[in-house]
Protein backbone atom coordinates (compact mmCIF):
# COMPACT_ATOMS: atom_id res chain seq x y z
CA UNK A 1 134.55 64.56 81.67
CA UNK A 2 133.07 63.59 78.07
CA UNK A 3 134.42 62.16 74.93
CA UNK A 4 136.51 59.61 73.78
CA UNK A 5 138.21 58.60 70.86
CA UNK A 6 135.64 57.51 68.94
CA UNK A 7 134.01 61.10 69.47
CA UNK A 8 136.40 63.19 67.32
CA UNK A 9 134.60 62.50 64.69
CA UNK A 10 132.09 65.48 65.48
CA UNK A 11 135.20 67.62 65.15
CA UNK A 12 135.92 66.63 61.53
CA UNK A 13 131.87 67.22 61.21
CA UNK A 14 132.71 70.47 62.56
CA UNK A 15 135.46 71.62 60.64
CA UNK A 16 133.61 70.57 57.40
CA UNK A 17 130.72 72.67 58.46
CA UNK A 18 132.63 75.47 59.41
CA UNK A 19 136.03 75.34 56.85
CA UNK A 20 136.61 79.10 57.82
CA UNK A 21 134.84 80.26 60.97
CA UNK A 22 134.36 83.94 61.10
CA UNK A 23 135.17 84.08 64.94
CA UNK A 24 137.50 82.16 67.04
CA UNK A 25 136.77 79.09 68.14
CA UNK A 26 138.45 76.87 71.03
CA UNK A 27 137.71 73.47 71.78
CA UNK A 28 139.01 71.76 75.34
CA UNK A 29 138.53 68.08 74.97
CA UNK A 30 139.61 65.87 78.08
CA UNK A 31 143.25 65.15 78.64
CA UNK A 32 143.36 62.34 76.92
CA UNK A 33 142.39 63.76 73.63
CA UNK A 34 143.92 66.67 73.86
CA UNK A 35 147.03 65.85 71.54
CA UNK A 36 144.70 63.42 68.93
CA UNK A 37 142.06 66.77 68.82
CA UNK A 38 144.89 69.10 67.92
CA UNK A 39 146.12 66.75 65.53
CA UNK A 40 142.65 66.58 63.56
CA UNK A 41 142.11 70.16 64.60
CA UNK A 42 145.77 70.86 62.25
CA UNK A 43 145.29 74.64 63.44
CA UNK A 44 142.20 75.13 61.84
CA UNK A 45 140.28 74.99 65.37
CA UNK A 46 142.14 75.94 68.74
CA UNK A 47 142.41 73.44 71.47
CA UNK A 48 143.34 73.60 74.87
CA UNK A 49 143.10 71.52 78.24
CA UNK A 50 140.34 72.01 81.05
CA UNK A 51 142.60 73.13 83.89
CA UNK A 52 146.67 72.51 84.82
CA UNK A 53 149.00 72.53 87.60
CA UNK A 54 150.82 75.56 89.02
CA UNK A 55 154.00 74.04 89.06
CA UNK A 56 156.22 73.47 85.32
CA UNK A 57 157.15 69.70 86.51
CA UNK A 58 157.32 67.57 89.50
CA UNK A 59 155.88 65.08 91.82
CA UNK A 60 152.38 65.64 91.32
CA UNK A 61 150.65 62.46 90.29
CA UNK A 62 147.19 62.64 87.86
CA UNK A 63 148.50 66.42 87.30
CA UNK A 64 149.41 68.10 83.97
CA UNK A 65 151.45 71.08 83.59
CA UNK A 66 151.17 74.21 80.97
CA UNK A 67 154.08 72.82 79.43
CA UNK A 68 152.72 69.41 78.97
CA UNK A 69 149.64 71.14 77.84
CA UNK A 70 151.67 73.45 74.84
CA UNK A 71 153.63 70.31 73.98
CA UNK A 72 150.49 68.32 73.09
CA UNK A 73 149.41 71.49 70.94
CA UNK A 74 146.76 73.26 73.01
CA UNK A 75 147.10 76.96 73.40
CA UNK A 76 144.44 77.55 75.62
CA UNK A 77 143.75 76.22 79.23
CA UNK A 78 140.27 76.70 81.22
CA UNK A 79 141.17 77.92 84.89
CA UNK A 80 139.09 78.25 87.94
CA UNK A 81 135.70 76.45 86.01
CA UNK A 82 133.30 76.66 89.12
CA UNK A 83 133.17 73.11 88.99
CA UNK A 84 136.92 72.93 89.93
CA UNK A 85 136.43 75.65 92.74
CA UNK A 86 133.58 73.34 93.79
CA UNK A 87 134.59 69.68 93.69
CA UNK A 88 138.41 70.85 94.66
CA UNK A 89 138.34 73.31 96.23
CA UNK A 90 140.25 75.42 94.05
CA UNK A 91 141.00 79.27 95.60
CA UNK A 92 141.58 82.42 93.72
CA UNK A 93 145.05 82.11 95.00
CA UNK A 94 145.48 78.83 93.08
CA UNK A 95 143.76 79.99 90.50
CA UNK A 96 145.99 82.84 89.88
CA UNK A 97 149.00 80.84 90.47
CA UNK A 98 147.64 78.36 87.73
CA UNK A 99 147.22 81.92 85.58
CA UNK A 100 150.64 82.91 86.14
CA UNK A 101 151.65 79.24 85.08
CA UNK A 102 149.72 79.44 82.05
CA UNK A 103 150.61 82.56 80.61
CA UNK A 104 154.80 81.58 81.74
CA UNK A 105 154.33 78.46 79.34
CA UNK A 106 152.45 80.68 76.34
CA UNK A 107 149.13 79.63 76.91
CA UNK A 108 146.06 81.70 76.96
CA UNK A 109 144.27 81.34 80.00
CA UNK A 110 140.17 81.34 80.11
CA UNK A 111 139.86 82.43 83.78
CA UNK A 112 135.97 81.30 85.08
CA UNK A 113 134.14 83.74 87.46
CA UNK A 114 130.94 83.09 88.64
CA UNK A 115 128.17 83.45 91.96
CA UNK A 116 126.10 80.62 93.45
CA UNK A 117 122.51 80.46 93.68
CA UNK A 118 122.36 81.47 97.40
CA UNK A 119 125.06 84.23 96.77
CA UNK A 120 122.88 85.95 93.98
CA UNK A 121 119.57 85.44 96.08
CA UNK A 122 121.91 87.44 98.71
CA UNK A 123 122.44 90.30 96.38
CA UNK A 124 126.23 89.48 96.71
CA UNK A 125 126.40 88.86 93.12
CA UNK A 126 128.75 92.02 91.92
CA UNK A 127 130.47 91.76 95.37
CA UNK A 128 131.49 87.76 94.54
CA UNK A 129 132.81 88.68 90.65
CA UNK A 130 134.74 91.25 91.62
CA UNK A 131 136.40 89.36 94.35
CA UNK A 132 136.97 86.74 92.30
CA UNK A 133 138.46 88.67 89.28
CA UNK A 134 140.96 90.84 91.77
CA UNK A 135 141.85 87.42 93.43
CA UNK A 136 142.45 85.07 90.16
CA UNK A 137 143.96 87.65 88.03
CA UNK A 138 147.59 88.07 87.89
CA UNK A 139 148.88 91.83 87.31
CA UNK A 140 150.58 90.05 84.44
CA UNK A 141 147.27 89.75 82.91
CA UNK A 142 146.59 91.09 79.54
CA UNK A 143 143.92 91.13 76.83
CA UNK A 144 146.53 88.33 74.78
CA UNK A 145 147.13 86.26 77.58
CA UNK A 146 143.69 86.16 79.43
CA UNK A 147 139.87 85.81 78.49
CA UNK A 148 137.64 86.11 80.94
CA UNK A 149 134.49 83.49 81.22
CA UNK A 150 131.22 84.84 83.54
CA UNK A 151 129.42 81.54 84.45
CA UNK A 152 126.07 81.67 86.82
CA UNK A 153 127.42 78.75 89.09
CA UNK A 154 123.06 77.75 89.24
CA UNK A 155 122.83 78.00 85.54
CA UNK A 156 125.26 75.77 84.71
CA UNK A 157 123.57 72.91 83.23
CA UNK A 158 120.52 73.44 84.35
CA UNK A 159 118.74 74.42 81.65
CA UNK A 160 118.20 78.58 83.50
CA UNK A 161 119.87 81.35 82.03
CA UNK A 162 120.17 84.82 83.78
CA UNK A 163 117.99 87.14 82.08
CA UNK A 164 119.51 89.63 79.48
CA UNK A 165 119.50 92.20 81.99
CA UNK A 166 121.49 90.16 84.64
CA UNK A 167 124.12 88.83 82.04
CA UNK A 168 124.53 92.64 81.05
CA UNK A 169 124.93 93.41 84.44
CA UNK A 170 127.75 91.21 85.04
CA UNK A 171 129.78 92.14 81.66
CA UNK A 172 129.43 95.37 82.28
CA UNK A 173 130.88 95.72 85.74
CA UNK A 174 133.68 93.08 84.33
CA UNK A 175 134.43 95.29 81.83
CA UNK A 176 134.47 98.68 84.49
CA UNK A 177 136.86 96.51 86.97
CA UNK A 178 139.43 95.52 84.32
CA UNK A 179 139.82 98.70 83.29
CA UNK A 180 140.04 99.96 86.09
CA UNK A 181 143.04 97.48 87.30
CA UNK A 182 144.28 96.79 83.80
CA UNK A 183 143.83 99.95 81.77
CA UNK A 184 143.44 99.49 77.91
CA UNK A 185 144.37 95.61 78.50
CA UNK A 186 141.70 95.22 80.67
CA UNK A 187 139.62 96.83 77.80
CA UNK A 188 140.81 94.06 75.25
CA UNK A 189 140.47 91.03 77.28
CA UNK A 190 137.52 89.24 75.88
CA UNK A 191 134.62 88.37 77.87
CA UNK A 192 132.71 84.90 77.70
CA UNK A 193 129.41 84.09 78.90
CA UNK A 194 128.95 80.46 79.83
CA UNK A 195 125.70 78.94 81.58
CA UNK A 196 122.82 77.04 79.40
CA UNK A 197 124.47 78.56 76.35
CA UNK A 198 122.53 76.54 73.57
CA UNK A 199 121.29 77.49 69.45
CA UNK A 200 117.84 78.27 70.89
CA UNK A 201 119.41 81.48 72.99
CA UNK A 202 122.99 82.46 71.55
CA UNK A 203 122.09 84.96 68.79
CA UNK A 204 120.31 86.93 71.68
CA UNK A 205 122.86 86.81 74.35
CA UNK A 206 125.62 87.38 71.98
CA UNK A 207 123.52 91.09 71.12
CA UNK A 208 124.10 91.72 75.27
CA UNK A 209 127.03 94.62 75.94
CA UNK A 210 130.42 93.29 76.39
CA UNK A 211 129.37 89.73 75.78
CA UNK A 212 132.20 88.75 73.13
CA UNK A 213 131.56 85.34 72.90
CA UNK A 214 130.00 81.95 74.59
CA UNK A 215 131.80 78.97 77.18
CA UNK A 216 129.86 76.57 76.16
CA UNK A 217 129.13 73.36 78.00
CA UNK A 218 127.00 70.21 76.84
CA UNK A 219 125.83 72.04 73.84
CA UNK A 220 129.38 71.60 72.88
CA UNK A 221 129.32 67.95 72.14
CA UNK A 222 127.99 67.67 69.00
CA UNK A 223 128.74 69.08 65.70
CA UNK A 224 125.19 70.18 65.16
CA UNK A 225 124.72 72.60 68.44
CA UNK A 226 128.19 74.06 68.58
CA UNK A 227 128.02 74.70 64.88
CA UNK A 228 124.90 76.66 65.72
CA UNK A 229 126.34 78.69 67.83
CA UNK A 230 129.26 79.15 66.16
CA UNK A 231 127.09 80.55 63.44
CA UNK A 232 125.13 82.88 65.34
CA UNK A 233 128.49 84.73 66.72
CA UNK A 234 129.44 85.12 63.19
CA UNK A 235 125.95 86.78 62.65
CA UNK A 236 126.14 89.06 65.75
């Protein structure tokens, strides 16, 4: 819940900075700008939405639809972001219904795992991802249709970032459960890592197995950072 009108101007600072990005890069403003961004975006940078509704239309007031989303010229939508699971109690059920949504209106989802602080204390960490990827995941899912995003719920803005180790960890047994449900598609779909993702720390984490790229939060807000770390994925 940041920006505003007056903020798009770090995308144009953006865009000049980075005319021809050697990776992809995907930026999910708030609703609201989500049809100005991908009008000063003109294709040059993705955009897509922060979450939608499972349904295509309807009487669901304050909710957007994939549709709604596509129409405004986002291609992308962020699904299951542990901050929706926590402040609305979003299930893997909905989740996957939102998924299924998604991918029905052309959209590439960016489906968010990730454990709690008292859940990886427990040692539950593998136990909680791999619920949570057999639970959001529609069998629908492919490596065009779905990215997957491994966020530490405690790291999230907090400045702490799993160790190498732990983060390899993680994308390793994504990688061995979506092949294992989704064959060769489950091979392709790209994995994220997104927690206290900043210039100071990309170039390393990008180096960590079947890291393929960065969600990145606050660091995302101005030109400066995010061009950073856009430029240390190109270098990886």
């Amino acid at each position: 819940m940041n920006g505003l009108k007056a903020d798009l101007h770090e995308v144009s600072a953006l865009m000049k900075a980075h005319p021809a990005p050697k990776c992809d890069v995907l930026l999910c403003p708030p609703a609201t700008l989500l049809a100005g961004m991908s009008m000063t975006t003109a294709g040059q940078i993705a955009v897509g939405a922060q979450d939608c509704h499972m349904q295509a239309s309807g009487a669901h007031t304050g909710d957007i639809s994939a549709q709604m989303i596509a129409d405004a010229g986002g291609s992308h939508v962020i699904l299951g972001h542990s901050e929706r699971r926590a402040d609305h109690g979003e299930t893997d059920d909905q989740v996957r219904a939102k998924t299924e949504a998604a991918i029905a209106a052309g959209l590439t989802a960016v489906v968010c795992v990730g454990e709690t602080e008292a859940q990886r204390d427990a040692g539950e960490t593998l136990a909680v991802i791999g619920s949570q990827l057999k639970g959001s995941l529609p069998d629908r899912a492919t490596g065009a249709n779905c990215v997957i995003a491994y966020e530490p719920v405690w790291a999230i803005g907090t400045g702490r970032t799993p160790t190498l180790e732990q983060i390899a960890e993680v994308h390793d047994f994504m990688r061995e459960q979506l092949i294992g449900h989704f064959g060769s598609e489950g091979d392709a779909m790209r994995l994220l890592y997104g927690g206290s993702v900043k210039p100071g720390n990309a170039g390393e984490i990008f180096a960590v197995s079947n890291v393929d790229g960065a969600l990145v939060g606050g660091a995302s807000l101005k030109a400066a950072d995010f061009g950073a770390i856009i430029a240390a994925l190109e270098a990886s």
